[in-house]
C-alpha atoms as a PDB file:
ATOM      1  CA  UNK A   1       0.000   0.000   0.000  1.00  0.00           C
ATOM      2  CA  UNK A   2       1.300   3.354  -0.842  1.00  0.00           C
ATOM      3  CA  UNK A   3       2.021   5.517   2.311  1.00  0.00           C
ATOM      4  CA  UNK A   4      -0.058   8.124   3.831  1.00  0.00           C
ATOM      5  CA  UNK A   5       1.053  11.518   2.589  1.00  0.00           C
ATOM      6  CA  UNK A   6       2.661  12.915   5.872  1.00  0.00           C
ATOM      7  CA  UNK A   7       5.112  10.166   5.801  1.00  0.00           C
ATOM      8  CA  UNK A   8       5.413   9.786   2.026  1.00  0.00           C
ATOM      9  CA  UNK A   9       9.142  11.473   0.965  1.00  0.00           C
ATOM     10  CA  UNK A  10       8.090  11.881  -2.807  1.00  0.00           C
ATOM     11  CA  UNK A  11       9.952  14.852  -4.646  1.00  0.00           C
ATOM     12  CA  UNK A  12      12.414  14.569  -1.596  1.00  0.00           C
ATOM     13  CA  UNK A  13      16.188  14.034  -2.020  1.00  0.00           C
ATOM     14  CA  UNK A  14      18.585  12.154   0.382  1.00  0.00           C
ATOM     15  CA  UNK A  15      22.092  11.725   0.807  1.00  0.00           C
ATOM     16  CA  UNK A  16      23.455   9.143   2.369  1.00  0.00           C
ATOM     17  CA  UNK A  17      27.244   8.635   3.294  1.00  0.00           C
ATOM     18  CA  UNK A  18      28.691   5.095   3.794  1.00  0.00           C
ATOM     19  CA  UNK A  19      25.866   4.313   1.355  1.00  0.00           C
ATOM     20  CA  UNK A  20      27.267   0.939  -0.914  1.00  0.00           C
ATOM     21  CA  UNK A  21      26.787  -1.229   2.734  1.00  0.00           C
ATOM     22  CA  UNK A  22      25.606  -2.377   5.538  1.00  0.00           C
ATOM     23  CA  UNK A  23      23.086   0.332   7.530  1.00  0.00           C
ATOM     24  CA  UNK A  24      24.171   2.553   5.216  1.00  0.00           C
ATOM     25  CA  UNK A  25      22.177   0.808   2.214  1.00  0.00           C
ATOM     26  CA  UNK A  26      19.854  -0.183   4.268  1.00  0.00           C
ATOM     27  CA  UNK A  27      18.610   3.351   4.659  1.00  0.00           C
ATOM     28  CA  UNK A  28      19.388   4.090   1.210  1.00  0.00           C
ATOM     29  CA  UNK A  29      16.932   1.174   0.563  1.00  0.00           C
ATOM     30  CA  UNK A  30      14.195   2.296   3.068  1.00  0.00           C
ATOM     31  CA  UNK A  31      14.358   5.998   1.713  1.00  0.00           C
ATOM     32  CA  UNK A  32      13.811   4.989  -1.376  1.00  0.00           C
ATOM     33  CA  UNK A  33      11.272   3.063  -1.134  1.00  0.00           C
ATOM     34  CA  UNK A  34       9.655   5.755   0.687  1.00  0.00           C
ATOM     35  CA  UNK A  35      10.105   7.916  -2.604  1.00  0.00           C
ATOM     36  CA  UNK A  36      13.085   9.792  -2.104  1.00  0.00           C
ATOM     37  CA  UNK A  37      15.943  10.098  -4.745  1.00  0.00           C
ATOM     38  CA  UNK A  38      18.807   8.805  -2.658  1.00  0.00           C
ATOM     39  CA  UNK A  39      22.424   9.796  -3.566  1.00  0.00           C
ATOM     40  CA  UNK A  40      24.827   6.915  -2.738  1.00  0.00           C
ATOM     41  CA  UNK A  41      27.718   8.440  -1.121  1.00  0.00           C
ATOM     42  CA  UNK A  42      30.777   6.087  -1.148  1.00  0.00           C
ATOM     43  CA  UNK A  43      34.649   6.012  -0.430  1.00  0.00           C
ATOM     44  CA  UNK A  44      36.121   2.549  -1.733  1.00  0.00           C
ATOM     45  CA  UNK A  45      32.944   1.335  -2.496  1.00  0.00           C
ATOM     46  CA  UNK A  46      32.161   2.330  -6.065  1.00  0.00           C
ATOM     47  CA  UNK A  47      31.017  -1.240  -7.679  1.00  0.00           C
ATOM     48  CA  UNK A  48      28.999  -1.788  -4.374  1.00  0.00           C
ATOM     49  CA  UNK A  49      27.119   1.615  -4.810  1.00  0.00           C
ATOM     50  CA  UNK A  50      26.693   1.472  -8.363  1.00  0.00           C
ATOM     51  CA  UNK A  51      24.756  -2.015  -8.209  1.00  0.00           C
ATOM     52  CA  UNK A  52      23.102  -0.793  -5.459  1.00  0.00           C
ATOM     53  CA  UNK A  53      21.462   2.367  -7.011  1.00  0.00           C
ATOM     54  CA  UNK A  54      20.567   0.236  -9.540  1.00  0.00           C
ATOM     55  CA  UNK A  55      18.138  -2.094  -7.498  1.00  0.00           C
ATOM     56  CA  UNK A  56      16.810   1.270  -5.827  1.00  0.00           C
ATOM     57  CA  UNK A  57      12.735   1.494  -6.318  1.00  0.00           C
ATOM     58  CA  UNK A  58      12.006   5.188  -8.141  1.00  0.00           C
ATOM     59  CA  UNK A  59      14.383   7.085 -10.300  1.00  0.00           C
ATOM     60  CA  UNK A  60      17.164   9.673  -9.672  1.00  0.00           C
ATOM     61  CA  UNK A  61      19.540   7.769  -7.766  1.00  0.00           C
ATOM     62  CA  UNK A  62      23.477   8.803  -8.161  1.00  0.00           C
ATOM     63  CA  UNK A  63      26.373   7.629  -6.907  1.00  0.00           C
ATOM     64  CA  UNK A  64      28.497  10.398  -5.657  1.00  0.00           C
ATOM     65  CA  UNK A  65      32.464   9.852  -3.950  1.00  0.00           C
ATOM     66  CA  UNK A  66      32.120  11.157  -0.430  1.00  0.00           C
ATOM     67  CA  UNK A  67      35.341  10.621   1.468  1.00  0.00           C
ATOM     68  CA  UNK A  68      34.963  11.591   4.732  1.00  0.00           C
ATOM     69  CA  UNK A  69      39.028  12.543   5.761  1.00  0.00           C
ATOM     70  CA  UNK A  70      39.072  15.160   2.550  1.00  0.00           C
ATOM     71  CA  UNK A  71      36.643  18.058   3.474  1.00  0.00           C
ATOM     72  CA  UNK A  72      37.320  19.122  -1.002  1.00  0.00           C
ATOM     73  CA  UNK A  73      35.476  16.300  -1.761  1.00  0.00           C
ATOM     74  CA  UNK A  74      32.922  16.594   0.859  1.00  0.00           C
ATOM     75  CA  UNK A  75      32.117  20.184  -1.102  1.00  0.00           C
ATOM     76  CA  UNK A  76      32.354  18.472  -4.348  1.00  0.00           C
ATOM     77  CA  UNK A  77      30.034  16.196  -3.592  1.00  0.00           C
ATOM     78  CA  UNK A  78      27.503  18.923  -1.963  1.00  0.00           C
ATOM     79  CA  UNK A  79      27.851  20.775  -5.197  1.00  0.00           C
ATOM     80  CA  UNK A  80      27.118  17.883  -7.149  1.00  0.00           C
ATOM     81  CA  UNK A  81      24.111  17.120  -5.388  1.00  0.00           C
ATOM     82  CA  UNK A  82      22.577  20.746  -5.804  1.00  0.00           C
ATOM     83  CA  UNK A  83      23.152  20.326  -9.844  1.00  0.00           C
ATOM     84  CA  UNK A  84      21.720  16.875  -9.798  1.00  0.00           C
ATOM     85  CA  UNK A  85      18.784  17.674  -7.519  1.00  0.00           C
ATOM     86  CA  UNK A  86      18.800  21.534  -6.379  1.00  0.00           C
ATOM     87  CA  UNK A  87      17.664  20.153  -3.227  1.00  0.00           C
ATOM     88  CA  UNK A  88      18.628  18.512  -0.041  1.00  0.00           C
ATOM     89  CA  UNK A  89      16.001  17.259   2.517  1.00  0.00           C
ATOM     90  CA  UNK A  90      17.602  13.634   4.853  1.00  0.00           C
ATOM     91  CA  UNK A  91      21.621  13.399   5.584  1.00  0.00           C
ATOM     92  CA  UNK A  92      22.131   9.994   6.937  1.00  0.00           C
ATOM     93  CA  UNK A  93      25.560   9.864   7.848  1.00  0.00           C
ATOM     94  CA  UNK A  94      26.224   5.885   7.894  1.00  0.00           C
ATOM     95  CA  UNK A  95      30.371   6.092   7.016  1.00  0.00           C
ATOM     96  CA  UNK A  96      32.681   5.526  10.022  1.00  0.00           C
ATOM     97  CA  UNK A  97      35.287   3.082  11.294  1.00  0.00           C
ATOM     98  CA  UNK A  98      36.687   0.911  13.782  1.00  0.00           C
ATOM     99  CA  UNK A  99      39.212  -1.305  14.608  1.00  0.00           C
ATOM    100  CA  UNK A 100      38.916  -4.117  16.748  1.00  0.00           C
ATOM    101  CA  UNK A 101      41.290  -3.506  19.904  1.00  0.00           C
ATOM    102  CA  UNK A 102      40.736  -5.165  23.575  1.00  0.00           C
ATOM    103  CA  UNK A 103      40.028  -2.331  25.812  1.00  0.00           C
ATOM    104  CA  UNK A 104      42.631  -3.437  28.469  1.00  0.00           C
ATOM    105  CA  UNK A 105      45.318  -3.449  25.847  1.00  0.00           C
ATOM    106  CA  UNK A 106      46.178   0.211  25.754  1.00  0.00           C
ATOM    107  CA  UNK A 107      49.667  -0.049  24.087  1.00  0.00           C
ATOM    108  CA  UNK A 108      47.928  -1.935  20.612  1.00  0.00           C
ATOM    109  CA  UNK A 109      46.271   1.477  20.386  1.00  0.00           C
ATOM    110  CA  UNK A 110      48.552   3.663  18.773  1.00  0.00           C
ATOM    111  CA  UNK A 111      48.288   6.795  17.847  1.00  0.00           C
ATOM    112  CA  UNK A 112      47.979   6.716  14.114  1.00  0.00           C
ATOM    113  CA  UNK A 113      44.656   4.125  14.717  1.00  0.00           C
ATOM    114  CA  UNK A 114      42.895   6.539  17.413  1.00  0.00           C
ATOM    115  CA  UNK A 115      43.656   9.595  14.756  1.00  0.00           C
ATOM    116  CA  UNK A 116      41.899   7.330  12.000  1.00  0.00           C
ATOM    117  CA  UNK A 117      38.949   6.543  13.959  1.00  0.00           C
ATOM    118  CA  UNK A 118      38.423   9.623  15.482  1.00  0.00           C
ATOM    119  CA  UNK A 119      38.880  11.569  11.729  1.00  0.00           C
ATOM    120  CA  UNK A 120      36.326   9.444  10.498  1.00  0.00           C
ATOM    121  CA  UNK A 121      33.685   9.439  12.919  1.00  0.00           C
ATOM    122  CA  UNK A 122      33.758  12.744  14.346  1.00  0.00           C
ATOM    123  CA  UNK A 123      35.687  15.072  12.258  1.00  0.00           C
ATOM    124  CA  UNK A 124      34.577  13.422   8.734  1.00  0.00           C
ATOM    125  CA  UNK A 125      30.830  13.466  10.154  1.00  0.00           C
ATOM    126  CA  UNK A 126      30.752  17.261  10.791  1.00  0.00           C
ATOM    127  CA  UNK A 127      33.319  18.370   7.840  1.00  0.00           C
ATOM    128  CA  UNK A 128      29.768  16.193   6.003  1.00  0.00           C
ATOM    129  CA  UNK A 129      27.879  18.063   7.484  1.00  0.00           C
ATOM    130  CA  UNK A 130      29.474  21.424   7.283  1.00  0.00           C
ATOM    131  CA  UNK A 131      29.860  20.977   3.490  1.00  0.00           C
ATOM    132  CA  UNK A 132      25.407  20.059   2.837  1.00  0.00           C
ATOM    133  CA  UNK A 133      24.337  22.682   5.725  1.00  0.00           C
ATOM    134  CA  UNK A 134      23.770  25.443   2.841  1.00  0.00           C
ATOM    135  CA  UNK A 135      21.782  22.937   0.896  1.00  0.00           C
ATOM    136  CA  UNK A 136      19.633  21.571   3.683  1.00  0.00           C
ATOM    137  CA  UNK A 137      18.743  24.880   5.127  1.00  0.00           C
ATOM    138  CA  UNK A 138      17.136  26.062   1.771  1.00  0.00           C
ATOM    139  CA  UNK A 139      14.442  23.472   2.127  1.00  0.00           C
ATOM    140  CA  UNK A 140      13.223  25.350   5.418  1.00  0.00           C
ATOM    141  CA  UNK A 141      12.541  21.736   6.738  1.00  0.00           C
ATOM    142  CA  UNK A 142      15.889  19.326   6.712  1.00  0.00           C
ATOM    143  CA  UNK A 143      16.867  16.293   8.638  1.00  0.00           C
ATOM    144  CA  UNK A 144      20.183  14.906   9.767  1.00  0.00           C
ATOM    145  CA  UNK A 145      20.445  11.294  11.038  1.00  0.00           C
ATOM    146  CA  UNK A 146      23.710  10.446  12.606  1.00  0.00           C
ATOM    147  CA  UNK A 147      24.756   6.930  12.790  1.00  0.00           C
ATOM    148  CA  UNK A 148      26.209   6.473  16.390  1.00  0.00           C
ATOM    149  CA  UNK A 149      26.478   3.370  18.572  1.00  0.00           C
ATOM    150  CA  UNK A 150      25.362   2.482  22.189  1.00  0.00           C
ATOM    151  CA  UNK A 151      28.898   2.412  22.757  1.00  0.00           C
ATOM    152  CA  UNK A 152      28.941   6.152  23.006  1.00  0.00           C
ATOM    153  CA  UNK A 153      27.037   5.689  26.144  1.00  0.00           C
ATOM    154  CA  UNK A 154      27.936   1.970  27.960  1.00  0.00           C
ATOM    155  CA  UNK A 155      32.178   2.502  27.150  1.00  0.00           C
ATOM    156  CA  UNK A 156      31.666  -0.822  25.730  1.00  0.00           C
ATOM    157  CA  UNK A 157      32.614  -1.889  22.346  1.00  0.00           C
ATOM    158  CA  UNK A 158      35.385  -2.991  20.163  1.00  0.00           C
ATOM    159  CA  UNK A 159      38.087  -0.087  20.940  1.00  0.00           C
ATOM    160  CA  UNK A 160      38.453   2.444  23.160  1.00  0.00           C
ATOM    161  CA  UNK A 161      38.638   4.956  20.839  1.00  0.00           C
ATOM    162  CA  UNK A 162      35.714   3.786  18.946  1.00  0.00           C
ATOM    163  CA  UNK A 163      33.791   4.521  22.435  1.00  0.00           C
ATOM    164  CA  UNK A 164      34.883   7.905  22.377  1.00  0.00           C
ATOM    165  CA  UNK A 165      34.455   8.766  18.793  1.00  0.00           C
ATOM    166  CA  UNK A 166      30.674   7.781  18.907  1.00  0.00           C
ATOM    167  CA  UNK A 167      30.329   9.855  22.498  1.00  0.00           C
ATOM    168  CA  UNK A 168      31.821  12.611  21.034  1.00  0.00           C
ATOM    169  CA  UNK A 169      29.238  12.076  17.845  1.00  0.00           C
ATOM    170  CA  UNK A 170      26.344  12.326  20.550  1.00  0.00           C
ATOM    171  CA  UNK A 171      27.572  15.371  21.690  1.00  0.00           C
ATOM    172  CA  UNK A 172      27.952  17.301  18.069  1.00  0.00           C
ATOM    173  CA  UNK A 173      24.725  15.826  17.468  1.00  0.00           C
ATOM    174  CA  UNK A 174      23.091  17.796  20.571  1.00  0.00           C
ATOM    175  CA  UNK A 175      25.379  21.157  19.722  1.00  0.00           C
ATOM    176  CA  UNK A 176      24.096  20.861  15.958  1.00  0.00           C
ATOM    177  CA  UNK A 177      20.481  20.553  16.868  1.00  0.00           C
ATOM    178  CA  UNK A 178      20.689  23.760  18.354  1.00  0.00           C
ATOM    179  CA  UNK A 179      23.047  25.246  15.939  1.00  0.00           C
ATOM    180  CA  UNK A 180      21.197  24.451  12.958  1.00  0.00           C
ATOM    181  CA  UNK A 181      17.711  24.749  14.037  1.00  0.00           C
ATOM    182  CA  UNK A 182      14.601  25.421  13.017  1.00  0.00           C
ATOM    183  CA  UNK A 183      15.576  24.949   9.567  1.00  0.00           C
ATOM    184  CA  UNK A 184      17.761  21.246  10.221  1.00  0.00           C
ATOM    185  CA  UNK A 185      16.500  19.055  12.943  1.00  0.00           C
ATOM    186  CA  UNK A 186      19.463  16.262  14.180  1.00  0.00           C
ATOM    187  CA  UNK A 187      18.862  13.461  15.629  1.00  0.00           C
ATOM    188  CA  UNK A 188      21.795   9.961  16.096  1.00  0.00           C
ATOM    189  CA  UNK A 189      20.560   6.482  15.735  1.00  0.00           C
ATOM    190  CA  UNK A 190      22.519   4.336  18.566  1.00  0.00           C
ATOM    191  CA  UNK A 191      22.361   0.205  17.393  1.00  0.00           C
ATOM    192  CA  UNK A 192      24.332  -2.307  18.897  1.00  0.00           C
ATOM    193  CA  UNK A 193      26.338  -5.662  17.286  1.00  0.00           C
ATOM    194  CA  UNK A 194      24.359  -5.459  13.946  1.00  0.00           C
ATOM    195  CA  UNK A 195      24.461  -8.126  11.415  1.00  0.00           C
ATOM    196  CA  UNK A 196      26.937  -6.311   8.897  1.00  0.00           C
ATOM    197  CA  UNK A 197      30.670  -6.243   7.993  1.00  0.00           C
ATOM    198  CA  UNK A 198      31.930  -3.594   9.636  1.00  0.00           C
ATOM    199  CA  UNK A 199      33.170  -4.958  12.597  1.00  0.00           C
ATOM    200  CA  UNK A 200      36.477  -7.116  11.313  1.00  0.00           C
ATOM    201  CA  UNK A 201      36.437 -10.686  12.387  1.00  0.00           C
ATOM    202  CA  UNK A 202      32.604 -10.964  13.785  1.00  0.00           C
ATOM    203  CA  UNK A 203      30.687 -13.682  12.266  1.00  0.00           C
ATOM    204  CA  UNK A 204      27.168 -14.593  12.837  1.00  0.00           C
ATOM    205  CA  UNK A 205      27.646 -16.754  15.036  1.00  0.00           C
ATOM    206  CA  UNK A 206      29.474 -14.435  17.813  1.00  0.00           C
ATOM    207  CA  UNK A 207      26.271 -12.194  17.090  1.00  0.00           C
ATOM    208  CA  UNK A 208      23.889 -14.386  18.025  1.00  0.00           C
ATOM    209  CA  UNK A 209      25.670 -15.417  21.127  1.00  0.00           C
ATOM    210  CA  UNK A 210      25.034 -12.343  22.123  1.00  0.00           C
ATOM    211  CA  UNK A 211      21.742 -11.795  21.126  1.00  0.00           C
ATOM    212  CA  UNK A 212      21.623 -14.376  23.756  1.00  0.00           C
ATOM    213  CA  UNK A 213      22.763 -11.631  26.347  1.00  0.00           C
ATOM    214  CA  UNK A 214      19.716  -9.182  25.206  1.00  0.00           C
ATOM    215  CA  UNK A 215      16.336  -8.836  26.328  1.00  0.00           C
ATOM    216  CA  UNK A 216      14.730  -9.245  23.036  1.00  0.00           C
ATOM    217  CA  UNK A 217      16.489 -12.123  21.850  1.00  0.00           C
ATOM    218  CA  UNK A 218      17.557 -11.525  18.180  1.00  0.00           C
ATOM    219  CA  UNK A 219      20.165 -10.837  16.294  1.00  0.00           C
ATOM    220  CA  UNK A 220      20.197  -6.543  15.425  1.00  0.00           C
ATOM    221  CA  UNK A 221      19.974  -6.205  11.386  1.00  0.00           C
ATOM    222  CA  UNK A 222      20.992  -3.481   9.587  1.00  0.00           C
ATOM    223  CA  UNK A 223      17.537  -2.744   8.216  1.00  0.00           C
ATOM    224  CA  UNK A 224      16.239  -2.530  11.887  1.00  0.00           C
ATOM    225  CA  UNK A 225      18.463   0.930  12.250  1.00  0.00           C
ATOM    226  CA  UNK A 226      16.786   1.421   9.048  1.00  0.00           C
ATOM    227  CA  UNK A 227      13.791   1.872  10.153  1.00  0.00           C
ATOM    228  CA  UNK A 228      14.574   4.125  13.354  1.00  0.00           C
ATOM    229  CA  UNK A 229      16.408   6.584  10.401  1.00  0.00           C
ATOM    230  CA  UNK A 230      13.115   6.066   8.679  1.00  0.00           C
ATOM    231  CA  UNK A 231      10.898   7.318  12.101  1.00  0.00           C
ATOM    232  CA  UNK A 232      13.748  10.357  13.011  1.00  0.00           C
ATOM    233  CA  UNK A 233      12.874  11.590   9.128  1.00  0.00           C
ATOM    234  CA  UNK A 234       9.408  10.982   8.585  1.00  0.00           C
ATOM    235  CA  UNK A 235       7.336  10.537  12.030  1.00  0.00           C
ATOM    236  CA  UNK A 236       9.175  11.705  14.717  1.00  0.00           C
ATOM    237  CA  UNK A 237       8.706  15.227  13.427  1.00  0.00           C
ATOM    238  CA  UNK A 238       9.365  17.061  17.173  1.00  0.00           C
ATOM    239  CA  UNK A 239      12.674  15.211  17.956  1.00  0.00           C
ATOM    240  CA  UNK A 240      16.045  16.522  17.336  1.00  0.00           C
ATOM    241  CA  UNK A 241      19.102  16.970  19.409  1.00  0.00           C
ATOM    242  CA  UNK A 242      17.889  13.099  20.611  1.00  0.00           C
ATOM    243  CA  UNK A 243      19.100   9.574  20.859  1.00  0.00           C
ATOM    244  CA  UNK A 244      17.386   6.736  19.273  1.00  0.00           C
ATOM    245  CA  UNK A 245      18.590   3.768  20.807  1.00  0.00           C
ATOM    246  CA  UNK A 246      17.845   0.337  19.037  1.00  0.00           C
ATOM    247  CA  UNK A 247      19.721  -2.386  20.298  1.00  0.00           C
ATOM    248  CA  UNK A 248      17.497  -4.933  21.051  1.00  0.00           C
ATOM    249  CA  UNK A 249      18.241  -3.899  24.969  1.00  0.00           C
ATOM    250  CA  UNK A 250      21.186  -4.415  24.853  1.00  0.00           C
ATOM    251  CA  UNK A 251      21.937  -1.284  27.237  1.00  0.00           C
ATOM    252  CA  UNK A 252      20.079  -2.451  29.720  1.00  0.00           C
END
């Protein structure tokens, strides 16, 4: 069935970083199917975002190198999504990573590792965000979804510095909300152990053990943070500078 009007993102555009995998495509998926013409932003993953626009319901969907360390291409890409679509209503930004490090072995952390992680999930999120700001504040009515991680909040997860990195993304996100409103509202989506690729070396198997460990019971998939990105853009219209956590309960 087609979706009620209010929640319908026809004639919208979004942009989605990290966009050729895992949540990332997910969303791109989920937006589209909503009606939105999605732009693919990728790094490395070219073939993977190509094929993916491709399968995307609707028309209008581009593939546009976003690499989050190099704040030029960041503004190329913003400027080639205004000549594409004049227009930019959801930023989901989905790139980031990590590096899996035990927490009590502080000397395997070096210093060129915690730079790289905390370039691309803090610094390469707002440079993002920073370069599509002029864009999104045209349409009078703009959303920002920042992919975070419970581990912002719990200290767990698979490095220290990944930790910080996604606390210090929950922070931006509350200084942006109030930065950037009325025009932008921004909101981060905080998952847990989901069923992608992203975390080297963790199989299925190590995530359902601990699924095991949560409340709920079940593995986290990526198109479950899908569809919290989906509610932040389209029905929780009064939210921004606010955590969604979906985690199966993880937390608790």
């Amino acid at each position: 069935m087609p979706l009620p009007h209010e929640y319908s993102l026809q004639d919208k555009v979004a942009v989605v970083t990290g966009g050729s995998s895992g949540i990332g495509a997910a969303s791109a998926r989920a937006l589209a199917q909503a009606g939105a013409r999605v732009a693919v932003g990728y790094n490395k993953g070219r073939d993977r975002a190509e094929a993916l626009i491709k399968e995307l319901p609707g028309t209008g969907h581009r593939a546009i190198h976003m690499r989050s360390e190099d704040s030029a291409t960041l503004r190329a890409a913003a400027d080639e999504v205004r000549r594409a679509y004049g227009r930019a209503d959801v930023l989901v930004n989905s790139a980031g990573f990590t590096k899996p490090i035990p927490h009590a072995d502080l000397d395997a952390l070096d210093d060129a590792t915690f730079d790289a992680v905390m370039t691309a999930n803090v610094r390469g999120v707002f440079a993002t965000i920073r370069a599509m700001t002029p864009l999104m504040r045209e349409t009078g009515d703009a959303t920002i979804v920042n992919i975070s991680s419970i581990s912002g909040f719990t200290g767990g997860g698979s490095s220290i510095v990944y930790c910080a990195s996604k606390g210090a993304l929950d922070t931006m996100t509350l200084s942006l909300a109030k930065a950037l409103a009325p025009q932008i509202r921004v909101v981060c989506v905080s998952p847990a152990a989901v069923a992608t690729d992203f975390v080297e070396g963790r199989g299925r198997s190590q995530l359902e053990k601990i699924a095991q460990t949560t409340p709920l019971n079940r593995v986290m998939e990526a198109e479950d943070v899908a569809l919290a990105v989906m509610a932040a853009v389209t029905h929780l219209r009064g939210a921004t500078g606010t955590r969604i956590v979906v985690d199966n309960g993880r937390h608790l």
